[in-house]
PDB file of N, CA and C in Angstrom:
ATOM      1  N   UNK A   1       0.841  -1.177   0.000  1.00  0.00           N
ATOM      2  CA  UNK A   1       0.000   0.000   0.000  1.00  0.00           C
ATOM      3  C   UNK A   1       0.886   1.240   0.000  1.00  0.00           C
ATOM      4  N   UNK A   2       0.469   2.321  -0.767  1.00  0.00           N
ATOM      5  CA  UNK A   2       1.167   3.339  -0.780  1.00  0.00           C
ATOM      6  C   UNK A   2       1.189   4.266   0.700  1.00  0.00           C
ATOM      7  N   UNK A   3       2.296   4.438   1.436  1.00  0.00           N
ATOM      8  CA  UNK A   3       2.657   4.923   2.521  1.00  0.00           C
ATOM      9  C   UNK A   3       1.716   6.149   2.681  1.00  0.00           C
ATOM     10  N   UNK A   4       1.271   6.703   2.007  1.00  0.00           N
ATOM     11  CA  UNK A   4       0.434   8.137   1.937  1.00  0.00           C
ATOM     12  C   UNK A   4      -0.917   8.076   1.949  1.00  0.00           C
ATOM     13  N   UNK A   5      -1.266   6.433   1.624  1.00  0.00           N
ATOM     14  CA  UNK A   5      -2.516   6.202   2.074  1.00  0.00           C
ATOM     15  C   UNK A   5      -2.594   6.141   3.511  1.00  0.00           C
ATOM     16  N   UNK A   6      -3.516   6.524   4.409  1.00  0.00           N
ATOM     17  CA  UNK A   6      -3.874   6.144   5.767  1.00  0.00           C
ATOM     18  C   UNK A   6      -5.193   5.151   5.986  1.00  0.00           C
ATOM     19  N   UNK A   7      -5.060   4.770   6.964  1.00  0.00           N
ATOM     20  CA  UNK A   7      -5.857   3.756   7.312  1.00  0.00           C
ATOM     21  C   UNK A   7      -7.378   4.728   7.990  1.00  0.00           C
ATOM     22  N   UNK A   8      -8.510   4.716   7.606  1.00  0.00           N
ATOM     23  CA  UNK A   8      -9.336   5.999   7.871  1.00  0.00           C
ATOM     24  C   UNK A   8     -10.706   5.252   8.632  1.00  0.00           C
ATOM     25  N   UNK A   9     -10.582   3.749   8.596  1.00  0.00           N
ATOM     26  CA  UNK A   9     -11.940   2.920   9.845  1.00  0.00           C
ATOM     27  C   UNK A   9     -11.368   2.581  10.816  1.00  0.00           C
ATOM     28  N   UNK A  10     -12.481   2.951  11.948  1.00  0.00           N
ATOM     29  CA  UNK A  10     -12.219   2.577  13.669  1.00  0.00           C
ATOM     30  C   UNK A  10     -11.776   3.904  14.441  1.00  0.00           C
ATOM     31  N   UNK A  11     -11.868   4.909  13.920  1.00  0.00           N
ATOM     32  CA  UNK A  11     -11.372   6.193  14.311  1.00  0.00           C
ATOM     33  C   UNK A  11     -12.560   7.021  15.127  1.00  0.00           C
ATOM     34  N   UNK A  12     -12.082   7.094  16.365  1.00  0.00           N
ATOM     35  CA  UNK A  12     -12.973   8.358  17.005  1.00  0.00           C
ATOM     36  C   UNK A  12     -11.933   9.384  17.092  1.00  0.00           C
ATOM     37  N   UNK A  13     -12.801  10.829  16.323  1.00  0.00           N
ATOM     38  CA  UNK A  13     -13.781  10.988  15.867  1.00  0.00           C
ATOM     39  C   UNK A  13     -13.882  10.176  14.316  1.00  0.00           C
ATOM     40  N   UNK A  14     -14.733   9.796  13.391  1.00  0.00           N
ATOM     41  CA  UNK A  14     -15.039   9.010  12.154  1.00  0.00           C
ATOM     42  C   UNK A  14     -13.644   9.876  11.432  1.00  0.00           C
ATOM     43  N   UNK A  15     -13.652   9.273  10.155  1.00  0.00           N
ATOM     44  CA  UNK A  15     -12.913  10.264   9.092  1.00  0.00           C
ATOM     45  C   UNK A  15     -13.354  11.079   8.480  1.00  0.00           C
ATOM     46  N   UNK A  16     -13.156  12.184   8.516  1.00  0.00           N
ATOM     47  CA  UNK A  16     -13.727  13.638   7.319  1.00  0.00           C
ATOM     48  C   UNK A  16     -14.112  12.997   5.878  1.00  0.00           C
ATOM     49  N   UNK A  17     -14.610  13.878   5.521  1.00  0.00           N
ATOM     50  CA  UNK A  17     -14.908  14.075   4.358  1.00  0.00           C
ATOM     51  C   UNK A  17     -13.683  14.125   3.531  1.00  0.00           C
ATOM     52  N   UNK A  18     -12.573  15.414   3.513  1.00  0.00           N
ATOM     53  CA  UNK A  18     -11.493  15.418   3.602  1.00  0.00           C
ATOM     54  C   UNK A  18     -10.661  14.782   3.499  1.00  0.00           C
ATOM     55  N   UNK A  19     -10.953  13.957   4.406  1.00  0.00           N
ATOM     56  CA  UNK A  19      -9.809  12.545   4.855  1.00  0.00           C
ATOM     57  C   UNK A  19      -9.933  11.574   3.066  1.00  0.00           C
ATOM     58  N   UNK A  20     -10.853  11.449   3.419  1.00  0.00           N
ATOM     59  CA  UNK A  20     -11.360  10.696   2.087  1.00  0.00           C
ATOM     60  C   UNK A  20     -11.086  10.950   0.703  1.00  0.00           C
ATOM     61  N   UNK A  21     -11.278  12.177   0.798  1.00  0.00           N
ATOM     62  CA  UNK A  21     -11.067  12.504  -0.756  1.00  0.00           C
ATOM     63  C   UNK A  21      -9.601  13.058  -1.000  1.00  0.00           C
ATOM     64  N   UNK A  22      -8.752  13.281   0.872  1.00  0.00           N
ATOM     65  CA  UNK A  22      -6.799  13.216  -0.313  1.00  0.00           C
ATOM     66  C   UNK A  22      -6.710  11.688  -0.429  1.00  0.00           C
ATOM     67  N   UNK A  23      -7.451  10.786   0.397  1.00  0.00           N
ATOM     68  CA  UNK A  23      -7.100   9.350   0.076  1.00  0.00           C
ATOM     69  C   UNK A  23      -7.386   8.818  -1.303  1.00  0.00           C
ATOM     70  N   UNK A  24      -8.374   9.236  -1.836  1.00  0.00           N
ATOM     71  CA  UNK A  24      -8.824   9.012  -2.887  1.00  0.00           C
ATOM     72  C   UNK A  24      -7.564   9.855  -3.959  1.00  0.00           C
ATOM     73  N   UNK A  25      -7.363  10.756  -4.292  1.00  0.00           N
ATOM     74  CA  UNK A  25      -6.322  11.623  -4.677  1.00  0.00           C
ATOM     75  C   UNK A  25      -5.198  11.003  -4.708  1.00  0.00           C
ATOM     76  N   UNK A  26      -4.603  10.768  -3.105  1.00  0.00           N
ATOM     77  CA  UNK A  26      -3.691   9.751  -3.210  1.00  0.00           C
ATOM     78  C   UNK A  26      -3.675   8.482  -4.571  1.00  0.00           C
ATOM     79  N   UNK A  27      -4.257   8.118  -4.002  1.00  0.00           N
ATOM     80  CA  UNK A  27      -4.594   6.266  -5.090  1.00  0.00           C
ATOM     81  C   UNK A  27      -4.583   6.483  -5.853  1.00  0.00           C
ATOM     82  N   UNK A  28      -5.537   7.795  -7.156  1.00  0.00           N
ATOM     83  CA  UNK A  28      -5.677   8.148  -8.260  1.00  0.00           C
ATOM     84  C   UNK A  28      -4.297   8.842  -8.479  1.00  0.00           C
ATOM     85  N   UNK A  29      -3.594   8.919  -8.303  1.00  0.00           N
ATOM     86  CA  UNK A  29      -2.260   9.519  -8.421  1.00  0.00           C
ATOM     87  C   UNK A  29      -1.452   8.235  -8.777  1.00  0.00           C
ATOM     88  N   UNK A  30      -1.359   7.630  -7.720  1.00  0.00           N
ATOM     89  CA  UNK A  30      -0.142   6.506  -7.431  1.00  0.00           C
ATOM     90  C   UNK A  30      -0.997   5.939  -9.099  1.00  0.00           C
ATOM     91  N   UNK A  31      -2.306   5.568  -9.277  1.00  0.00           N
ATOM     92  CA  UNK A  31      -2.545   4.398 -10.340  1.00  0.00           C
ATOM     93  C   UNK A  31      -2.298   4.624 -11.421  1.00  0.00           C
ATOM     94  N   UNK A  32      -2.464   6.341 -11.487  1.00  0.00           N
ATOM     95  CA  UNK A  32      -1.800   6.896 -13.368  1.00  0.00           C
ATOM     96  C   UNK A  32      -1.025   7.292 -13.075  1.00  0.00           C
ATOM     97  N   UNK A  33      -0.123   7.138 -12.170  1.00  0.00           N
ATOM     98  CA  UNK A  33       1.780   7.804 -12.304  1.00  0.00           C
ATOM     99  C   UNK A  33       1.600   9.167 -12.361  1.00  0.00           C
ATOM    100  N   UNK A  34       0.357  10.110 -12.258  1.00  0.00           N
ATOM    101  CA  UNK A  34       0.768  11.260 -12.711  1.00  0.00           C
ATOM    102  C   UNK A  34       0.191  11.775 -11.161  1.00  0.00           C
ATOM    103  N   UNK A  35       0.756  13.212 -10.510  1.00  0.00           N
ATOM    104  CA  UNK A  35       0.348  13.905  -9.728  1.00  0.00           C
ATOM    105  C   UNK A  35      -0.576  15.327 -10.061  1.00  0.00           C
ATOM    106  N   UNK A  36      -0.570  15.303 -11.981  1.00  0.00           N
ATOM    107  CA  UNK A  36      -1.238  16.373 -12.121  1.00  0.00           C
ATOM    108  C   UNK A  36      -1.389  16.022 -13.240  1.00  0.00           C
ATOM    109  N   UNK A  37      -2.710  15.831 -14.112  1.00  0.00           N
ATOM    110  CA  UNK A  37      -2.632  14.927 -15.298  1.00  0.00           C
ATOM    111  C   UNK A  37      -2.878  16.546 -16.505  1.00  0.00           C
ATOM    112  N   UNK A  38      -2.549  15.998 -17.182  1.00  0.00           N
ATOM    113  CA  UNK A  38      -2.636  16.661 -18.371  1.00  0.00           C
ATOM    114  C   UNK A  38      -4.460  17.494 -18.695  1.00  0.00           C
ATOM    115  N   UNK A  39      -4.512  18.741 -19.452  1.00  0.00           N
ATOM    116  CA  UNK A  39      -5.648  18.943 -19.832  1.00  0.00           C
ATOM    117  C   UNK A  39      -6.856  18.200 -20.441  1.00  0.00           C
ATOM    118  N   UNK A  40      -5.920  17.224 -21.295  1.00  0.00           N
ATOM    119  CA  UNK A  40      -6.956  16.049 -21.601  1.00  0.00           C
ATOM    120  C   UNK A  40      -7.238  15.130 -20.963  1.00  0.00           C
ATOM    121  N   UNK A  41      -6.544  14.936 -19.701  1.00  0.00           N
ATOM    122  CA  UNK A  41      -6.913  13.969 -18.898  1.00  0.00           C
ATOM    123  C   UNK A  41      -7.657  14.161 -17.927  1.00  0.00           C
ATOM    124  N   UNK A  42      -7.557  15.768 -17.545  1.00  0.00           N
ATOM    125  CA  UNK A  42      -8.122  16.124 -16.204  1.00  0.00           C
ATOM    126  C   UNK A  42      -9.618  15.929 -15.851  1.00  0.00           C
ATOM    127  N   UNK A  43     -10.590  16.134 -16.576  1.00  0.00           N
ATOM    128  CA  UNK A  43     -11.508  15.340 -16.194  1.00  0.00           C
ATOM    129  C   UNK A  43     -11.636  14.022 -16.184  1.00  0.00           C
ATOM    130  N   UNK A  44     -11.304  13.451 -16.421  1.00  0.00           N
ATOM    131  CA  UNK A  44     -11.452  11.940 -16.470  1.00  0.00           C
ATOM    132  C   UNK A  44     -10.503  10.891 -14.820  1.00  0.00           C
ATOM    133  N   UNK A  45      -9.473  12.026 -14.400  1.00  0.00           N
ATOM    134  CA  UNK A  45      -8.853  12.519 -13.439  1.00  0.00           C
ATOM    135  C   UNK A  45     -10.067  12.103 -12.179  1.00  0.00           C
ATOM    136  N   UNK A  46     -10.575  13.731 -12.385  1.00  0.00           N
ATOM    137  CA  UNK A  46     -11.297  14.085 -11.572  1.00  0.00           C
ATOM    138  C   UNK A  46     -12.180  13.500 -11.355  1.00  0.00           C
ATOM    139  N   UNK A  47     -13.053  12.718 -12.015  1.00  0.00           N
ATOM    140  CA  UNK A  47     -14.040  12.068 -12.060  1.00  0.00           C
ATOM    141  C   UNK A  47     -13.838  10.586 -11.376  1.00  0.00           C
ATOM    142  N   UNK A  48     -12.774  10.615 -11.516  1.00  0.00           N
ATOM    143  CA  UNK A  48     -11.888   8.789 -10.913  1.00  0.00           C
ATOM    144  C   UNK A  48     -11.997   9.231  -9.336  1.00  0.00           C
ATOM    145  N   UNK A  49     -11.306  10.755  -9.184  1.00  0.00           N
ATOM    146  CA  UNK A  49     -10.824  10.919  -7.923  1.00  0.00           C
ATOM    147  C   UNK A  49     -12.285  10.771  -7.228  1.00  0.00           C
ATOM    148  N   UNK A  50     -13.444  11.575  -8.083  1.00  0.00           N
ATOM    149  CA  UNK A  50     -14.925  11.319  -7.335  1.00  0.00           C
ATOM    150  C   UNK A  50     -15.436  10.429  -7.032  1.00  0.00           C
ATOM    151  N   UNK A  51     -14.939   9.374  -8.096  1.00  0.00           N
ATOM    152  CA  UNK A  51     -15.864   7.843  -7.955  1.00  0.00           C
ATOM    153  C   UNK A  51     -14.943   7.054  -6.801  1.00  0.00           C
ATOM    154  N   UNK A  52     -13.696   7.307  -6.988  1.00  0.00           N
ATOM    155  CA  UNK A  52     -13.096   6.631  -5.757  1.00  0.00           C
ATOM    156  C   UNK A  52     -13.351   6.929  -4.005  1.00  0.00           C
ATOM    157  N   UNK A  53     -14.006   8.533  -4.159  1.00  0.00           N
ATOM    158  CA  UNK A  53     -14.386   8.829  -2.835  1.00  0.00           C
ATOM    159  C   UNK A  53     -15.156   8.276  -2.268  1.00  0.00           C
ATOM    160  N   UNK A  54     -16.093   8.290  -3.236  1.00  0.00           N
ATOM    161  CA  UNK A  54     -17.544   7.858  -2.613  1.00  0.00           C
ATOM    162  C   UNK A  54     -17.098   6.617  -2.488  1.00  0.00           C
ATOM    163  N   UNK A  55     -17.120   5.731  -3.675  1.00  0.00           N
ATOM    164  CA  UNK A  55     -16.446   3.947  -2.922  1.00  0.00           C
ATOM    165  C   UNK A  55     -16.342   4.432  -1.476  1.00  0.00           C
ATOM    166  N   UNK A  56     -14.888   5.126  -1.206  1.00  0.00           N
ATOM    167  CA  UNK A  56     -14.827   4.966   0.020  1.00  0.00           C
ATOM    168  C   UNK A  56     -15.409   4.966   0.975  1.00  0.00           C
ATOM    169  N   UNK A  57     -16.326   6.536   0.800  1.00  0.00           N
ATOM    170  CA  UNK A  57     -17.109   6.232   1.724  1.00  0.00           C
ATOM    171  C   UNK A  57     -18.382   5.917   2.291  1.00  0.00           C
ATOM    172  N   UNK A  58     -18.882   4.781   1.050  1.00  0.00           N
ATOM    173  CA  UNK A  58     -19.313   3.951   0.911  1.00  0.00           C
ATOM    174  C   UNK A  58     -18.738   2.528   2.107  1.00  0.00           C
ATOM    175  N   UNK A  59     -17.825   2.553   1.541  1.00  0.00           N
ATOM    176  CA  UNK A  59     -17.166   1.143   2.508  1.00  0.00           C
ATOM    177  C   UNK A  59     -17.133   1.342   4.088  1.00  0.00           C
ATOM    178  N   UNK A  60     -16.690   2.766   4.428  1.00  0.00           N
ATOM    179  CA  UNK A  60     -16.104   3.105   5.571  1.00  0.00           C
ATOM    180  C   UNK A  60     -17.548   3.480   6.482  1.00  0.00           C
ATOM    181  N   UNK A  61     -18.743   3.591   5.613  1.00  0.00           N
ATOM    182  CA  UNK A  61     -20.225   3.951   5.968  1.00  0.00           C
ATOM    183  C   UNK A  61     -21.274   2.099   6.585  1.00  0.00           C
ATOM    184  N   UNK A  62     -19.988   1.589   6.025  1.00  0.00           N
ATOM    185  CA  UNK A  62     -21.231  -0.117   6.283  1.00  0.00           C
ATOM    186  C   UNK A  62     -20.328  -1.069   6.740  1.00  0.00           C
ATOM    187  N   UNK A  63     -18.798  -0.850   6.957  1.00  0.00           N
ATOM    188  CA  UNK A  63     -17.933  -1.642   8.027  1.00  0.00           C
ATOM    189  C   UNK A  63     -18.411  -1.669   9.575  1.00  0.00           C
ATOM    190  N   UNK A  64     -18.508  -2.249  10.470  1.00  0.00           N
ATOM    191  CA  UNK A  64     -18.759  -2.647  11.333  1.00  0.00           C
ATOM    192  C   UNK A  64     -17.035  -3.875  12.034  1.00  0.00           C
ATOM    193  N   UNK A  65     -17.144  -3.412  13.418  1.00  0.00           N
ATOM    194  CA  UNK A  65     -15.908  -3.668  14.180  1.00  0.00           C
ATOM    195  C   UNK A  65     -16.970  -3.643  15.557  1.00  0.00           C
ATOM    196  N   UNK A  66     -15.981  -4.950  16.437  1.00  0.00           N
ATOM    197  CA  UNK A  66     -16.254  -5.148  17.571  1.00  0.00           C
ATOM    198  C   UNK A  66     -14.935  -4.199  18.570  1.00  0.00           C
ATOM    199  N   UNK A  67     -14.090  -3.580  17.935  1.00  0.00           N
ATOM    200  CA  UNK A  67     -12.916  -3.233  18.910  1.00  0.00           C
ATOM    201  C   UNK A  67     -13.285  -1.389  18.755  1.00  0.00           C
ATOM    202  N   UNK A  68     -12.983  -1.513  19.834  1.00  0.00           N
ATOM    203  CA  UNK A  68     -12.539   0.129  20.590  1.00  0.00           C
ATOM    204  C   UNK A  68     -12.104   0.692  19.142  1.00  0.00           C
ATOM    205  N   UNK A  69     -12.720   2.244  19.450  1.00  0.00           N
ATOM    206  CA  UNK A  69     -11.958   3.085  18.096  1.00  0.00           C
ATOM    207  C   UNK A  69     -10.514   3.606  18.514  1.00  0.00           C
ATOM    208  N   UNK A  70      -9.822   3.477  17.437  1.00  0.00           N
ATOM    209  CA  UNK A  70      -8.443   4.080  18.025  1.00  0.00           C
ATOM    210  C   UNK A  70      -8.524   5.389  18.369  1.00  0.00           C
ATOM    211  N   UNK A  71      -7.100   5.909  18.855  1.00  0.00           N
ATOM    212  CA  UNK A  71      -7.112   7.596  18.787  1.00  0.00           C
ATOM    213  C   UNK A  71      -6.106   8.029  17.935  1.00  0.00           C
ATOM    214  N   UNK A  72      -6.611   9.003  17.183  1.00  0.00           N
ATOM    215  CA  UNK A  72      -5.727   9.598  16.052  1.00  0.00           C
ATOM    216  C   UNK A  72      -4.054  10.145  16.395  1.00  0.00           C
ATOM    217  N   UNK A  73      -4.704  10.410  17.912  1.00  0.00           N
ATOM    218  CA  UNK A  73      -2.718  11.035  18.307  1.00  0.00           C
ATOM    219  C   UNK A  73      -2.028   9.621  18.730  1.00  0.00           C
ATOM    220  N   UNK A  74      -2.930   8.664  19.572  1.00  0.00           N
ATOM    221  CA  UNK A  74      -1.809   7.817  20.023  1.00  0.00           C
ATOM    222  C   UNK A  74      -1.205   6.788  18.243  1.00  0.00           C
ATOM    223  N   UNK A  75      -1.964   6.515  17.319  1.00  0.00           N
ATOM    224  CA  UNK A  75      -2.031   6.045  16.325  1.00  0.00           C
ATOM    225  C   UNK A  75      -0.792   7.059  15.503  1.00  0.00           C
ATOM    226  N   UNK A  76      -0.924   8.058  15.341  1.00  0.00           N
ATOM    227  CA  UNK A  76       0.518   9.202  14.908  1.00  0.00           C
ATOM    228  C   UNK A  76       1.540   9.039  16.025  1.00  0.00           C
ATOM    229  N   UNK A  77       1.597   8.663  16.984  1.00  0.00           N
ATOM    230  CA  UNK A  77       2.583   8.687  17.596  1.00  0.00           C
ATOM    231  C   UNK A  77       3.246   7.421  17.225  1.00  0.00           C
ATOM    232  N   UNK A  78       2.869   6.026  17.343  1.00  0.00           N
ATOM    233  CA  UNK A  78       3.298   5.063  17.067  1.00  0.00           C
ATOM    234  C   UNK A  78       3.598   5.172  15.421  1.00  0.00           C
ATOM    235  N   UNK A  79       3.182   5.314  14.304  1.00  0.00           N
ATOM    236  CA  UNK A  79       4.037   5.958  12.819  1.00  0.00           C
ATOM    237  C   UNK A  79       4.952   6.654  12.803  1.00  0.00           C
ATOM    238  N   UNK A  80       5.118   7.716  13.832  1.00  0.00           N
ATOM    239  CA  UNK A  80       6.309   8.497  13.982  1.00  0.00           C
ATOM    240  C   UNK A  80       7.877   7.670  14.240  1.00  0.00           C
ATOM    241  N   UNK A  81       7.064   6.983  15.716  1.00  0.00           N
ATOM    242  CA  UNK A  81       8.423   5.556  15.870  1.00  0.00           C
ATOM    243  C   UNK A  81       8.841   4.870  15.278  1.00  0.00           C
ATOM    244  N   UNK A  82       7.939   4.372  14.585  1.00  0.00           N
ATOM    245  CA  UNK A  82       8.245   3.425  13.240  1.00  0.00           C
ATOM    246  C   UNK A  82       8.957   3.955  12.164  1.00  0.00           C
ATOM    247  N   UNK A  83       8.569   5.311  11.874  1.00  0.00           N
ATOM    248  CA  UNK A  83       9.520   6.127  10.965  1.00  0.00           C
ATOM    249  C   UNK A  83      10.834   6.285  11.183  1.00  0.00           C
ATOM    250  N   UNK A  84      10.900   6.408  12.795  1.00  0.00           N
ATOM    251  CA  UNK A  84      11.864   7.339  13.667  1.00  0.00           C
ATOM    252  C   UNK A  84      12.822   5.359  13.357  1.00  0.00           C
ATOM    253  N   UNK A  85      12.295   4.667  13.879  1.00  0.00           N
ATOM    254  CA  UNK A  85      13.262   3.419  14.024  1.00  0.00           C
ATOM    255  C   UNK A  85      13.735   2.763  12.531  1.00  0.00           C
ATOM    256  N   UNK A  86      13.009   3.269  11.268  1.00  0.00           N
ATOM    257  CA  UNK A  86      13.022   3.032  10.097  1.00  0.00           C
ATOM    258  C   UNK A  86      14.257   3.715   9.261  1.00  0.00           C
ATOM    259  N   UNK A  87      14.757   5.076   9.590  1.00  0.00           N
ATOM    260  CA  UNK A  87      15.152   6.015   9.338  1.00  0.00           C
ATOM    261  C   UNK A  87      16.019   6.405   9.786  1.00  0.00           C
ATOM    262  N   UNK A  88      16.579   5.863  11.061  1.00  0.00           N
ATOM    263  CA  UNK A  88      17.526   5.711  12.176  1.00  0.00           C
ATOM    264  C   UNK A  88      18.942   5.375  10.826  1.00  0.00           C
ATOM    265  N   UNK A  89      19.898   5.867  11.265  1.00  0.00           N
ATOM    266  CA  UNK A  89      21.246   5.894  10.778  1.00  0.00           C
ATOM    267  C   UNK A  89      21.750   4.875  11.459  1.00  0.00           C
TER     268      UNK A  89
END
């Protein structure tokens, strides 16, 4: 999975709107190699980036979990370590 995706179910508070659609952005990026597509592409772009949102949050709207929601800081703190121990010289 592309590192820039985040993981956005089980979260109190839920995920934004926001959240969703750089995730979506994200993915539509990574899948056409491009970070800014061309004039002829850009709608067709955009329209991916739309349909991929909603999927999402679609999915993230009808998942169901028996475990505790995480918390967004202790969840960034532990990525940081992992970075921090990843990155370590």
């Amino acid at each position: 999975m592309c590192r820039n995706i985040r993981q956005l179910h089980n979260f109190e508070p839920p995920a934004t709107t926001q959240e969703v659609q750089d995730a979506a952005l994200q993915y539509v990026r990574k899948i056409s190699g491009s970070t800014k597509p061309s004039q002829a592409n850009a709608e067709a772009f955009e329209q991916a980036v739309a349909e991929v949102a909603a999927a999402t949050q679609k999915l993230l709207d009808h998942l169901t979990t028996n475990a505790p929601p995480k918390n967004r800081e202790e969840e960034a703190a532990k990525a940081r370590a992992r970075a921090q121990a990843r990155y370590a010289a």
